[in-house]
N, C-alpha and C. Protein backbone atom coordinates (compact mmCIF):
# COMPACT_ATOMS: atom_id res chain seq x y z
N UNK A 1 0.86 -1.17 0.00
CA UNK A 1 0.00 0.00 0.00
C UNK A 1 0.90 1.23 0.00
N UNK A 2 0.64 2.08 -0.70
CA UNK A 2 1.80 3.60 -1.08
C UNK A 2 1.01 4.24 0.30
N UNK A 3 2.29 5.25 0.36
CA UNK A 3 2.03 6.31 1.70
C UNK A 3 0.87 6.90 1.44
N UNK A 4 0.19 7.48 0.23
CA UNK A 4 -0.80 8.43 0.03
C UNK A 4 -2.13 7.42 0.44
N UNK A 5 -1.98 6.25 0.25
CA UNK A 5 -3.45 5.34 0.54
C UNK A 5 -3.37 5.17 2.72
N UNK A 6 -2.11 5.01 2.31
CA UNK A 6 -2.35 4.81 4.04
C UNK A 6 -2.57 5.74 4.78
N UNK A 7 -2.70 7.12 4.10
CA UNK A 7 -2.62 8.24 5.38
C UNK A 7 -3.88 8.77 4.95
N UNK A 8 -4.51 8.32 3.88
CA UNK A 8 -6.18 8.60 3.27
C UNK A 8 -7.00 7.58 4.00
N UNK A 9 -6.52 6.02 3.72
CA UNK A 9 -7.20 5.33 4.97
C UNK A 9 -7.09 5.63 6.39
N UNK A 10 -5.74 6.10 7.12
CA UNK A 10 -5.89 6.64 8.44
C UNK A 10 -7.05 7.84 8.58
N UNK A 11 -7.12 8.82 7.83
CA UNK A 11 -8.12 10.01 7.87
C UNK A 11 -9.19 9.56 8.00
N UNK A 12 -9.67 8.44 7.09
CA UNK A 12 -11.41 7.69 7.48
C UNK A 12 -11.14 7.45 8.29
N UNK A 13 -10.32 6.83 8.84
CA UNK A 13 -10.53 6.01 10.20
C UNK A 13 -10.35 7.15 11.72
N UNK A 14 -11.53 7.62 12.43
CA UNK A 14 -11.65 8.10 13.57
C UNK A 14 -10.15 7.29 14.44
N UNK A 15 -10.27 8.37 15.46
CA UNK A 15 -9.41 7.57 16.66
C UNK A 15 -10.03 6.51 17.74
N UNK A 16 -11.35 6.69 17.71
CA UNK A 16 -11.97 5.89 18.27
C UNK A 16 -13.00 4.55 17.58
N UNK A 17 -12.27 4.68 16.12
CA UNK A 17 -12.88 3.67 15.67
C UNK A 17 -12.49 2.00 16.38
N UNK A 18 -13.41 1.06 16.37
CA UNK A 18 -13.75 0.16 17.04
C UNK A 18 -12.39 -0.87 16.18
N UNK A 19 -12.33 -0.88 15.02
CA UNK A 19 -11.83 -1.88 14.65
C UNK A 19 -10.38 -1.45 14.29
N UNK A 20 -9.75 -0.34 14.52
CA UNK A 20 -8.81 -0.08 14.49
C UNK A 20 -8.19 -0.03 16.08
N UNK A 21 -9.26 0.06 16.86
CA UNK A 21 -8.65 -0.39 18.34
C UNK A 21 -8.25 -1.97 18.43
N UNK A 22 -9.52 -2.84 17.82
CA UNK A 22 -9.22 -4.19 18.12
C UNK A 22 -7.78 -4.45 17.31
N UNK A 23 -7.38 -3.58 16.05
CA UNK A 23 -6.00 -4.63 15.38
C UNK A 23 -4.98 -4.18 16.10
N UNK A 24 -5.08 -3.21 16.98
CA UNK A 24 -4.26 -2.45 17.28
C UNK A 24 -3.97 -3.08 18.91
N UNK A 25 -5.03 -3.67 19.36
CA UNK A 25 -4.90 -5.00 20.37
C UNK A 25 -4.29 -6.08 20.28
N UNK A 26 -4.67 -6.40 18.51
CA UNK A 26 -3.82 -7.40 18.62
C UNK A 26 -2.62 -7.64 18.27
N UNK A 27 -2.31 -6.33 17.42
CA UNK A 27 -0.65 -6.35 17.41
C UNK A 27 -0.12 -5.89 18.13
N UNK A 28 0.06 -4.73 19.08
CA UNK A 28 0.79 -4.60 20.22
C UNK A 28 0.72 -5.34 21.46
N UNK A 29 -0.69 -5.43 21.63
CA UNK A 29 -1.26 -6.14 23.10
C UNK A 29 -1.20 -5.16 24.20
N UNK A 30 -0.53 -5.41 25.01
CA UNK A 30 -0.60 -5.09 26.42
C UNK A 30 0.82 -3.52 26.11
N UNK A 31 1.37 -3.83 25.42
CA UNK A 31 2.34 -2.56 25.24
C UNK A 31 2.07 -1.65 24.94
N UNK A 32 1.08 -1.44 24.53
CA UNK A 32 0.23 -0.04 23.42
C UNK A 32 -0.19 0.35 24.91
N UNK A 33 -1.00 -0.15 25.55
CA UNK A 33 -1.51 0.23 27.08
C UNK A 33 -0.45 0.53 27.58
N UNK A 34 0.80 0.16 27.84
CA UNK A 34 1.40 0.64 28.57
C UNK A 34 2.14 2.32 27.83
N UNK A 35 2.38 1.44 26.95
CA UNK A 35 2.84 3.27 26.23
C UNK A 35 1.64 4.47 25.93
N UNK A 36 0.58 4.42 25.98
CA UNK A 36 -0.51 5.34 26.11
C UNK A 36 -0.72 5.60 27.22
N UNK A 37 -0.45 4.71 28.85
CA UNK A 37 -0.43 5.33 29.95
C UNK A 37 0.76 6.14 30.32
N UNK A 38 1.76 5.86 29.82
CA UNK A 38 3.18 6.65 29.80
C UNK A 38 2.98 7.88 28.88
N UNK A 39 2.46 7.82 28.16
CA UNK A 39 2.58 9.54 27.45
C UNK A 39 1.68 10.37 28.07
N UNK A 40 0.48 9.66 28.32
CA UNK A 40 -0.68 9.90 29.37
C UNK A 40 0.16 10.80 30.30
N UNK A 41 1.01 9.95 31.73
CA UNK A 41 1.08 10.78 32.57
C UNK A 41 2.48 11.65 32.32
N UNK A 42 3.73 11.31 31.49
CA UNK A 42 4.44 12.59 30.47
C UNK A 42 3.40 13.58 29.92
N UNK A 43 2.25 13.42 29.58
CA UNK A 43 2.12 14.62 28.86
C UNK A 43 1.33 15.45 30.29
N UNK A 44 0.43 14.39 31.48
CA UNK A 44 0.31 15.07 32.53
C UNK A 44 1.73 15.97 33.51
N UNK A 45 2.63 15.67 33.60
CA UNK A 45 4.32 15.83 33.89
C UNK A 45 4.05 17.22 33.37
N UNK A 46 4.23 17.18 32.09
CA UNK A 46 4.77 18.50 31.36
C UNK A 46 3.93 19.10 31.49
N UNK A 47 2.45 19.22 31.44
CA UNK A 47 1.47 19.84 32.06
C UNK A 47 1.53 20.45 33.07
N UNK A 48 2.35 20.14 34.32
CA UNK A 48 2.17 20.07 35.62
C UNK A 48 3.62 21.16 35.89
N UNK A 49 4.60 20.63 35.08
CA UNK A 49 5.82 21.77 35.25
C UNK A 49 5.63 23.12 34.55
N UNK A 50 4.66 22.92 33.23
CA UNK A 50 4.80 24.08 32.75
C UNK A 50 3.46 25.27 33.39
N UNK A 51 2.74 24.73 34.61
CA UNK A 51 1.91 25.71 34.76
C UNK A 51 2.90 26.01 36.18
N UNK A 52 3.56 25.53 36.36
CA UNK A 52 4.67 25.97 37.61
C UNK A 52 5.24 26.78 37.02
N UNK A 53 6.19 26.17 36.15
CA UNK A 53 7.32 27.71 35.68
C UNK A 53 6.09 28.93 35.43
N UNK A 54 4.90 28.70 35.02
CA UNK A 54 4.32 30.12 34.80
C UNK A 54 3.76 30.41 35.67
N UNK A 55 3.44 29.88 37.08
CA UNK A 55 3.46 30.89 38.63
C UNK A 55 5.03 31.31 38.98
N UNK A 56 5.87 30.35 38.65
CA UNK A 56 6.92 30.66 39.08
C UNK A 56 7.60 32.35 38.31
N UNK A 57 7.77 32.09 36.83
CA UNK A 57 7.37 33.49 36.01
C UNK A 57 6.99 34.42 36.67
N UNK A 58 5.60 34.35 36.68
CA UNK A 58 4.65 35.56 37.22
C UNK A 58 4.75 36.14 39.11
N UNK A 59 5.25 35.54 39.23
CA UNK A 59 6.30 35.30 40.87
C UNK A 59 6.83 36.66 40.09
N UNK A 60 7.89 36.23 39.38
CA UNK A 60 9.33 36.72 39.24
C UNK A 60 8.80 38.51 38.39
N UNK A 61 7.92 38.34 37.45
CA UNK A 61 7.71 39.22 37.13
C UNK A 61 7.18 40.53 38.11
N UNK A 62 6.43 39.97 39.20
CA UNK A 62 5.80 40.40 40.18
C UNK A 62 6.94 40.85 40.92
N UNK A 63 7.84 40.20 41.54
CA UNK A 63 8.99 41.20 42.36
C UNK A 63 9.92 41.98 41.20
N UNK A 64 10.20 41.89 40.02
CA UNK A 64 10.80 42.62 39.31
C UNK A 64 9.93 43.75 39.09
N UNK A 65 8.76 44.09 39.10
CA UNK A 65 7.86 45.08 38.90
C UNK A 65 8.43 46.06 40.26
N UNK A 66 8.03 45.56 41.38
CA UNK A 66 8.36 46.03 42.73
C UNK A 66 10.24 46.58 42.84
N UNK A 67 10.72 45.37 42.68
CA UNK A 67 11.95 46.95 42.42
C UNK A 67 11.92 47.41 42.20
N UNK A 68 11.82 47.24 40.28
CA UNK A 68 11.41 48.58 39.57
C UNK A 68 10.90 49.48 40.52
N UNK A 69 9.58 49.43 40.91
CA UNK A 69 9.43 50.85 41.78
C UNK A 69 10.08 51.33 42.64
N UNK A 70 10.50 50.34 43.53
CA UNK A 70 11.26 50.74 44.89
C UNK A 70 12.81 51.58 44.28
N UNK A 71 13.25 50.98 43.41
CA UNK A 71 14.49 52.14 42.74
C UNK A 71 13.59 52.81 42.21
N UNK A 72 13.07 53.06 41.14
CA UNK A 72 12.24 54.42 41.04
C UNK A 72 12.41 55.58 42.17
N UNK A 73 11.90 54.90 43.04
CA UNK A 73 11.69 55.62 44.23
C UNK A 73 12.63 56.04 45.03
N UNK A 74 13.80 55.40 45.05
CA UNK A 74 15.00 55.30 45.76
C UNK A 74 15.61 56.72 44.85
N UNK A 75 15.99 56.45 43.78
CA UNK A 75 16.52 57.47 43.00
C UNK A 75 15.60 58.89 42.55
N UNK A 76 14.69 58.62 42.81
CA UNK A 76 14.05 60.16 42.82
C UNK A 76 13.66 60.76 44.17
N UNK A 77 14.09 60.14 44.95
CA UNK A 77 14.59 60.71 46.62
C UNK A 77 15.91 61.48 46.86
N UNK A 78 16.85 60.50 45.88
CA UNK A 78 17.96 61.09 45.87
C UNK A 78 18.13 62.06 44.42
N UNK A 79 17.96 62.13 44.10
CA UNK A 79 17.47 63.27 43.17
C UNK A 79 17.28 64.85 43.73
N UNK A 80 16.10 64.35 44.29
CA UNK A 80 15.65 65.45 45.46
C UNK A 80 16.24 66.24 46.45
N UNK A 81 17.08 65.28 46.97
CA UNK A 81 18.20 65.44 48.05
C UNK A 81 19.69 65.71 47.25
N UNK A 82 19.54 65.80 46.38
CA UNK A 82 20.92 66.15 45.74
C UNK A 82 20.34 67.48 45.16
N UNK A 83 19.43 67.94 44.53
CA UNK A 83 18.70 68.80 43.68
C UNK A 83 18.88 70.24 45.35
N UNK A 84 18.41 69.62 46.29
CA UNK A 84 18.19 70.88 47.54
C UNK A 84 19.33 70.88 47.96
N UNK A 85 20.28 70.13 47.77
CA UNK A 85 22.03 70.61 48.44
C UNK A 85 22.10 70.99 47.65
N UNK A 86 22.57 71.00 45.92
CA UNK A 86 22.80 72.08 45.06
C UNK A 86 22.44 73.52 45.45
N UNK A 87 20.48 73.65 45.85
CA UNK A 87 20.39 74.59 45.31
C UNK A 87 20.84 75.55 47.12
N UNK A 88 20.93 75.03 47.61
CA UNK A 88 21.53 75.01 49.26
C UNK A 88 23.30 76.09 49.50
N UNK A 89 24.38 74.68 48.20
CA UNK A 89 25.52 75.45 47.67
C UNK A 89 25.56 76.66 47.02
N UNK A 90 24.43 77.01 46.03
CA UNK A 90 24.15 77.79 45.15
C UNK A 90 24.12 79.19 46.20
N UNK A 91 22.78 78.88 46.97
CA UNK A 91 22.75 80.38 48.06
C UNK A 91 23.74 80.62 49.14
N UNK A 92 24.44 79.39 49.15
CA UNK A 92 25.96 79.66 50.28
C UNK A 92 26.38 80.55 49.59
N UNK A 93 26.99 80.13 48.40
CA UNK A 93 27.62 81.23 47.57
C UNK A 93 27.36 82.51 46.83
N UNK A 94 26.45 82.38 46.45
CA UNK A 94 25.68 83.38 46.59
C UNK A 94 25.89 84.93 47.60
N UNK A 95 25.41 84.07 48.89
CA UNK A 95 25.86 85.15 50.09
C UNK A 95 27.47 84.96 50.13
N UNK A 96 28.06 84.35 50.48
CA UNK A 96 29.55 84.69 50.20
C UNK A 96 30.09 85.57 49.31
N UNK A 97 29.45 85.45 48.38
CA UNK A 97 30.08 86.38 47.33
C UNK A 97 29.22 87.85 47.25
N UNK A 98 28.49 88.30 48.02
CA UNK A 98 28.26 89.11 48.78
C UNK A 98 28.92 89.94 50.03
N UNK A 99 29.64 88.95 50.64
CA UNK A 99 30.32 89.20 51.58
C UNK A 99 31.81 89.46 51.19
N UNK A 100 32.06 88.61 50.26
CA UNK A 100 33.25 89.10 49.86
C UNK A 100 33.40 90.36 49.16
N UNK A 101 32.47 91.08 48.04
CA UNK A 101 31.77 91.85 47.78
C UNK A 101 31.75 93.32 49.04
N UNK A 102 31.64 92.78 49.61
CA UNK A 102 31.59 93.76 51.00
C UNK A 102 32.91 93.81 51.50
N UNK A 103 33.99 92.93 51.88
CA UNK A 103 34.93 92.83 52.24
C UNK A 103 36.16 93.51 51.50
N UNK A 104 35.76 93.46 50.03
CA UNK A 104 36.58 94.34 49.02
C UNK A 104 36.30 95.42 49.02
N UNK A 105 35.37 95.96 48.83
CA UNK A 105 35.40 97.05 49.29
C UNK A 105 35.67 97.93 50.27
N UNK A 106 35.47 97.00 51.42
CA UNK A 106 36.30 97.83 52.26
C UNK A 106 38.20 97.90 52.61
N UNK A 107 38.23 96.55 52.04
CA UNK A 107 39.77 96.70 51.84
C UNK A 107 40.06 98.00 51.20
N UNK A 108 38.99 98.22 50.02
CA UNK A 108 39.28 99.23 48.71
C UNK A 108 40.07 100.86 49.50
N UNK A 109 38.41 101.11 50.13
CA UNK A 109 38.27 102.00 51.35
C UNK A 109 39.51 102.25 52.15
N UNK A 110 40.07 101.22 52.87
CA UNK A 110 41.45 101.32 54.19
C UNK A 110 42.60 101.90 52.75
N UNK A 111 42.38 101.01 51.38
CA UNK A 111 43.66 101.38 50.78
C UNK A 111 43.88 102.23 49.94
N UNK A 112 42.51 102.80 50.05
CA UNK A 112 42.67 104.60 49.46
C UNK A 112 42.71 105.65 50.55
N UNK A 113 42.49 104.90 51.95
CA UNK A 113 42.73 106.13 53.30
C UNK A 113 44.18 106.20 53.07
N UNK A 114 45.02 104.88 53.20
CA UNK A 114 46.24 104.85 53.26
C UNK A 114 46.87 105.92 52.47
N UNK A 115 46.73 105.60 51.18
CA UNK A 115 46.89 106.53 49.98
C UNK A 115 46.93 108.25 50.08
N UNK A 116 45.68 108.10 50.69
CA UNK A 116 45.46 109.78 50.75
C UNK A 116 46.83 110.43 52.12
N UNK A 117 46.97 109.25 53.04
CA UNK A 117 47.72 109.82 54.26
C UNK A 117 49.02 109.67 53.81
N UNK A 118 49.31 109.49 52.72
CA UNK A 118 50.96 109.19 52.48
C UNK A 118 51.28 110.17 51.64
């Protein structure tokens, strides 16, 4: 029988056809049962790990979300706190250079009295 008849006769034939179970009894026997309960609970197995890895996943995605925020958060604290010491340095200097401002001038002052008394 050529490949094209046998895979046209497999297509008529349901999976639960009656008489393709019985030849199928009698040429394997008891091994066909055993290898249909073995893929049976392999394909239950892989079933069973792959809805784990995807709590396990969604676990993982779930605390990677939460860092994410918690640095979010971490770094726009410090942001903040770096942003108000800047602007903190900014008015130190600011007034310093005010004061110095003031201080030159009066140096200016003592060293044009000097000037005038000499």
């Amino acid at each position: 029988m050529s490949k094209q008849a046998k895979t046209t006769e497999e297509n008529n034939m349901s999976p639960e056809d009656p008489k393709l179970a019985a030849i199928k009894e009698i040429i394997f026997g008891e091994n066909i049962k055993e290898y249909d309960q073995e893929f049976r609970s392999l394909h239950a197995l892989v079933d069973e790990q792959r809805k784990d890895f995807q709590e396990k996943i969604n676990l993982l995605k779930k605390d990677l979300n939460e860092l994410i925020t918690e640095t979010k958060n971490d770094f726009s604290k410090q942001i903040g706190a770096l942003k108000n010491e800047a602007f903190d340095k900014l008015n130190q200097l600011g007034a310093e250079k005010e004061q110095d401002k003031q201080a030159l001038g009066d140096m200016l002052i003592e060293v044009g009295k000097k000037l005038k008394s000499e």
